[in-house]
C-alpha atoms as a PDB file:
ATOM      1  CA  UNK A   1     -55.636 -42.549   7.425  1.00  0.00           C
ATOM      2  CA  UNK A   2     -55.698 -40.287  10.426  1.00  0.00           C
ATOM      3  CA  UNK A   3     -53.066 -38.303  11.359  1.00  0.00           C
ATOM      4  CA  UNK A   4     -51.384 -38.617  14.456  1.00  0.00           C
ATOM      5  CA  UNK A   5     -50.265 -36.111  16.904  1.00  0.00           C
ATOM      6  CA  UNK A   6     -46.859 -36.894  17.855  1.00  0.00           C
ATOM      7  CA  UNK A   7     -45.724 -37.573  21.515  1.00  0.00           C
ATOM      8  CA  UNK A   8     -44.581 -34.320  23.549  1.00  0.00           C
ATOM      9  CA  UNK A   9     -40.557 -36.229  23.496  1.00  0.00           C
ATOM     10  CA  UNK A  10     -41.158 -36.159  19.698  1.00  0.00           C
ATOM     11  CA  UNK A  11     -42.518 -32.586  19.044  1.00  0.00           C
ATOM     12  CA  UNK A  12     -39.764 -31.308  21.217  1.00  0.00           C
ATOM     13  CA  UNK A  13     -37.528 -33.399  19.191  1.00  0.00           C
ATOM     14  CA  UNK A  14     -38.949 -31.639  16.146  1.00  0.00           C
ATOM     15  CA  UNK A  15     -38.373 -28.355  17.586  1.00  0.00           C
ATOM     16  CA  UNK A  16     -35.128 -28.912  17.954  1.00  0.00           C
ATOM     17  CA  UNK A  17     -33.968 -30.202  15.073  1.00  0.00           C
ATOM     18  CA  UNK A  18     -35.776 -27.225  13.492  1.00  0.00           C
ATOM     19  CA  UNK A  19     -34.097 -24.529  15.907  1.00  0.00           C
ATOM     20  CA  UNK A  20     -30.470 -26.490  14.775  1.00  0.00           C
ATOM     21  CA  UNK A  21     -31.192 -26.084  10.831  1.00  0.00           C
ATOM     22  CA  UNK A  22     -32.227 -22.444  11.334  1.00  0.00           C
ATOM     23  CA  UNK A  23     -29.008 -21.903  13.269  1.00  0.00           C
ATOM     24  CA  UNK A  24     -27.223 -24.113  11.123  1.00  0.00           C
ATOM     25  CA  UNK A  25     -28.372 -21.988   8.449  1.00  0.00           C
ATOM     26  CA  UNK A  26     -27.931 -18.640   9.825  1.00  0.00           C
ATOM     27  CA  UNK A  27     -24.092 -19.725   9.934  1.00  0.00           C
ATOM     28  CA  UNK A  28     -24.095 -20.662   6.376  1.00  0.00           C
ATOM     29  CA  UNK A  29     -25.684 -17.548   5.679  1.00  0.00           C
ATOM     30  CA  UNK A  30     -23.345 -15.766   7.573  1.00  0.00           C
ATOM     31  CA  UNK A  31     -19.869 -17.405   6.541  1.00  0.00           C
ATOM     32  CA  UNK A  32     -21.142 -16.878   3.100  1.00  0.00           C
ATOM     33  CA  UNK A  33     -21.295 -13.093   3.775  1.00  0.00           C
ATOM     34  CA  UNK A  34     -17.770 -13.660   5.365  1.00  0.00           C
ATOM     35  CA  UNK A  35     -16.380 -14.994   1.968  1.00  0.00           C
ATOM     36  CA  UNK A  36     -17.917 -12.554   0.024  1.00  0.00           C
ATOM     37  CA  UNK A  37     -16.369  -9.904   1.712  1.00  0.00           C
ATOM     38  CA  UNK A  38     -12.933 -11.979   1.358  1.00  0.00           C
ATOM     39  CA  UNK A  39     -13.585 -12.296  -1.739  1.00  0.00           C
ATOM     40  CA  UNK A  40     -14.040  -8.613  -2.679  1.00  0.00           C
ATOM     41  CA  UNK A  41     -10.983  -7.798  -0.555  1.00  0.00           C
ATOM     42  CA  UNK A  42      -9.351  -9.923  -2.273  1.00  0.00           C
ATOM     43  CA  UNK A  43     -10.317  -8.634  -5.614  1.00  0.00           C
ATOM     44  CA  UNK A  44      -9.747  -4.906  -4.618  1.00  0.00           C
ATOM     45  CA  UNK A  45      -5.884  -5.866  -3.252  1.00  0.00           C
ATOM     46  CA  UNK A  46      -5.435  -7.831  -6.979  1.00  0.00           C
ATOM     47  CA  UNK A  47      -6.677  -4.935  -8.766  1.00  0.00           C
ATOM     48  CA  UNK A  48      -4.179  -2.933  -6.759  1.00  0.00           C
ATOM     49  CA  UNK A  49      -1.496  -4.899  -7.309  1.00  0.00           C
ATOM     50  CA  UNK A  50      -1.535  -5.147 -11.384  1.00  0.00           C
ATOM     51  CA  UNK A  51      -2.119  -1.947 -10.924  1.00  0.00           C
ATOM     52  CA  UNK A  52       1.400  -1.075  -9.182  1.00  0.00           C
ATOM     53  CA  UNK A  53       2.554  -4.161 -11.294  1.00  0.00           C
ATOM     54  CA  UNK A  54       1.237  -1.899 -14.852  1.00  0.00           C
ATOM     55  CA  UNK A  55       3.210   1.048 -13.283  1.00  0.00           C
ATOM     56  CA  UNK A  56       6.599  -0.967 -12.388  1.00  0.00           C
ATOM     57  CA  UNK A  57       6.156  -2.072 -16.262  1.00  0.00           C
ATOM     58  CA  UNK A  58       5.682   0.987 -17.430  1.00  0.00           C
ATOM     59  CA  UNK A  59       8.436   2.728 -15.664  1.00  0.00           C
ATOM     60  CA  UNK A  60      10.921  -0.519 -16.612  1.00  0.00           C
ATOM     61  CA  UNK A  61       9.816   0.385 -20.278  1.00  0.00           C
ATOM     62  CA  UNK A  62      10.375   3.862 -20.062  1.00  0.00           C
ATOM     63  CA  UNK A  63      13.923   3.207 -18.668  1.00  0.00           C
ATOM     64  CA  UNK A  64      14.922   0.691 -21.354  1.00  0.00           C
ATOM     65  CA  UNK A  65      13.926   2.860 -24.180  1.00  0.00           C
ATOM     66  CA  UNK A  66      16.077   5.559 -22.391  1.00  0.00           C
ATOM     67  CA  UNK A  67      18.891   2.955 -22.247  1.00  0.00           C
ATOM     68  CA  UNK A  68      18.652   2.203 -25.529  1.00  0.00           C
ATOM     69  CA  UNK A  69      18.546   6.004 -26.700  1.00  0.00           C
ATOM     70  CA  UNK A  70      22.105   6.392 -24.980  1.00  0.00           C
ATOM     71  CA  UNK A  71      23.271   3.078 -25.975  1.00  0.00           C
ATOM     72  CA  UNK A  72      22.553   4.501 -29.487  1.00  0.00           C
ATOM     73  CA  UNK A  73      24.060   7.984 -28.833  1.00  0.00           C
ATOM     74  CA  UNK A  74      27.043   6.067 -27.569  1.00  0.00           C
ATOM     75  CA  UNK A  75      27.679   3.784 -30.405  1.00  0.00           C
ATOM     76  CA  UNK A  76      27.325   7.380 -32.502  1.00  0.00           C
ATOM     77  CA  UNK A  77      29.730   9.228 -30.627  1.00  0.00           C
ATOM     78  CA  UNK A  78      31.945   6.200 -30.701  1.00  0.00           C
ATOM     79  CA  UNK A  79      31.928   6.191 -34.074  1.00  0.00           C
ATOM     80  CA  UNK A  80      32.539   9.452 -34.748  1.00  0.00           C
ATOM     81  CA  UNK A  81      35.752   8.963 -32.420  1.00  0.00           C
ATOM     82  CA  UNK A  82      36.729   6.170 -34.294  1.00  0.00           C
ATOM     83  CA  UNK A  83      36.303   8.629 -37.720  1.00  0.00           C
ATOM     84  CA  UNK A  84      38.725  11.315 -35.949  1.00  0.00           C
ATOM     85  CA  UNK A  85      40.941   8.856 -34.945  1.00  0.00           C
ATOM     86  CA  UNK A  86      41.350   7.666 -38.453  1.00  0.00           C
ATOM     87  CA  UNK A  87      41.499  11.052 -39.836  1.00  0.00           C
ATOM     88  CA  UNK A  88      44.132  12.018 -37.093  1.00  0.00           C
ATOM     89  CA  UNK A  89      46.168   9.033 -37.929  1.00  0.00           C
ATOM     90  CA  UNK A  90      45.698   9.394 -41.838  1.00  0.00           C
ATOM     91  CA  UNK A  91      46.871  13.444 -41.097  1.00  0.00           C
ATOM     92  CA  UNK A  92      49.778  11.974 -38.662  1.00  0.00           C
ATOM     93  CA  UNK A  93      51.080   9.502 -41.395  1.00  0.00           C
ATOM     94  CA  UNK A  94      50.605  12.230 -44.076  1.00  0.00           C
ATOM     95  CA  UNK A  95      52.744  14.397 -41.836  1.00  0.00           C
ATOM     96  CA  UNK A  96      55.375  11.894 -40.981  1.00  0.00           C
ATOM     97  CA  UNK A  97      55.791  11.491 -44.669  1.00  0.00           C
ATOM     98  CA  UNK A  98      56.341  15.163 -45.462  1.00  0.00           C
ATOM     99  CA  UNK A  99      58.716  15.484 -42.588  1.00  0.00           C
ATOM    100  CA  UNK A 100      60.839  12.552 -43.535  1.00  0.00           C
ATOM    101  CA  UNK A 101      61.059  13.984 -47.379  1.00  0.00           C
ATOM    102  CA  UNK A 102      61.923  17.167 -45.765  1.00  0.00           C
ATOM    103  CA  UNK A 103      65.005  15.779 -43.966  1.00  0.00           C
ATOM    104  CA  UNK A 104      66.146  13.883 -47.064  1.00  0.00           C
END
C-alpha cells in the first residue's frame, strides 16, 4: 500500500499536537524538578528537626537524672534528719528521766 501524504490542515494538525506534548512534557519535566527540590527541602528541615528534637531529649534526660540525683540526696538527708531527730528525742527522754529522779 502506498503511503499517503497527509493534507496541509492535517500536517499542521500534527505539528501541533507534537509542539503540545513537547510542552506538555517540558512541564512535567519541570514540576518534577520542582518536587524534587521540595522534596529535599523537605528532607533537610526533617533532618533538622529530629535533630533539635535528639537535643531537647537529650537535655530532658540530662535534667531528670539530675532530678533524680537530688531527689536521692534529699531522701538521704531526710533520713539522716529523721536519725537525729530520734537520737535527740531518745537523749531528751533519757534526760527527762534523770531530771525527774533527780527531783525525787
Amino acid at each position: 500500500l502506498p503511503i499517503m501524504a497527509p493534507c496541509t490542515g492535517e500536517l499542521s494538525k500534527l505539528f501541533l499536537v507534537r509542539d503540545q506534548r513537547r510542552s506538555a512534557l517540558a512541564r512535567a519535566i519541570a514540576l518534577g524538578r520542582q518536587l524534587d527540590d521540595k522534596a529535599s527541602e523537605l528532607r533537610r528541615e526533617a533532618e533538622v528537626e529530629q535533630s533539635e528534637a535528639r537535643e531537647r531529649i537529650s537535655a530532658m534526660a540530662l535534667g531528670t537524672a539530675r532530678a533524680e540525683a537530688r531527689s536521692q540526696a534529699l531522701e538521704e538527708s531526710l533520713e539522716e534528719a529523721r536519725c537525729e531527730v530520734s537520737n535527740l528525742q531518745h537523749r531528751l527522754s533519757s534526760l527527762r528521766r534523770l531530771l525527774e529522779a533527780r527531783r525525787e
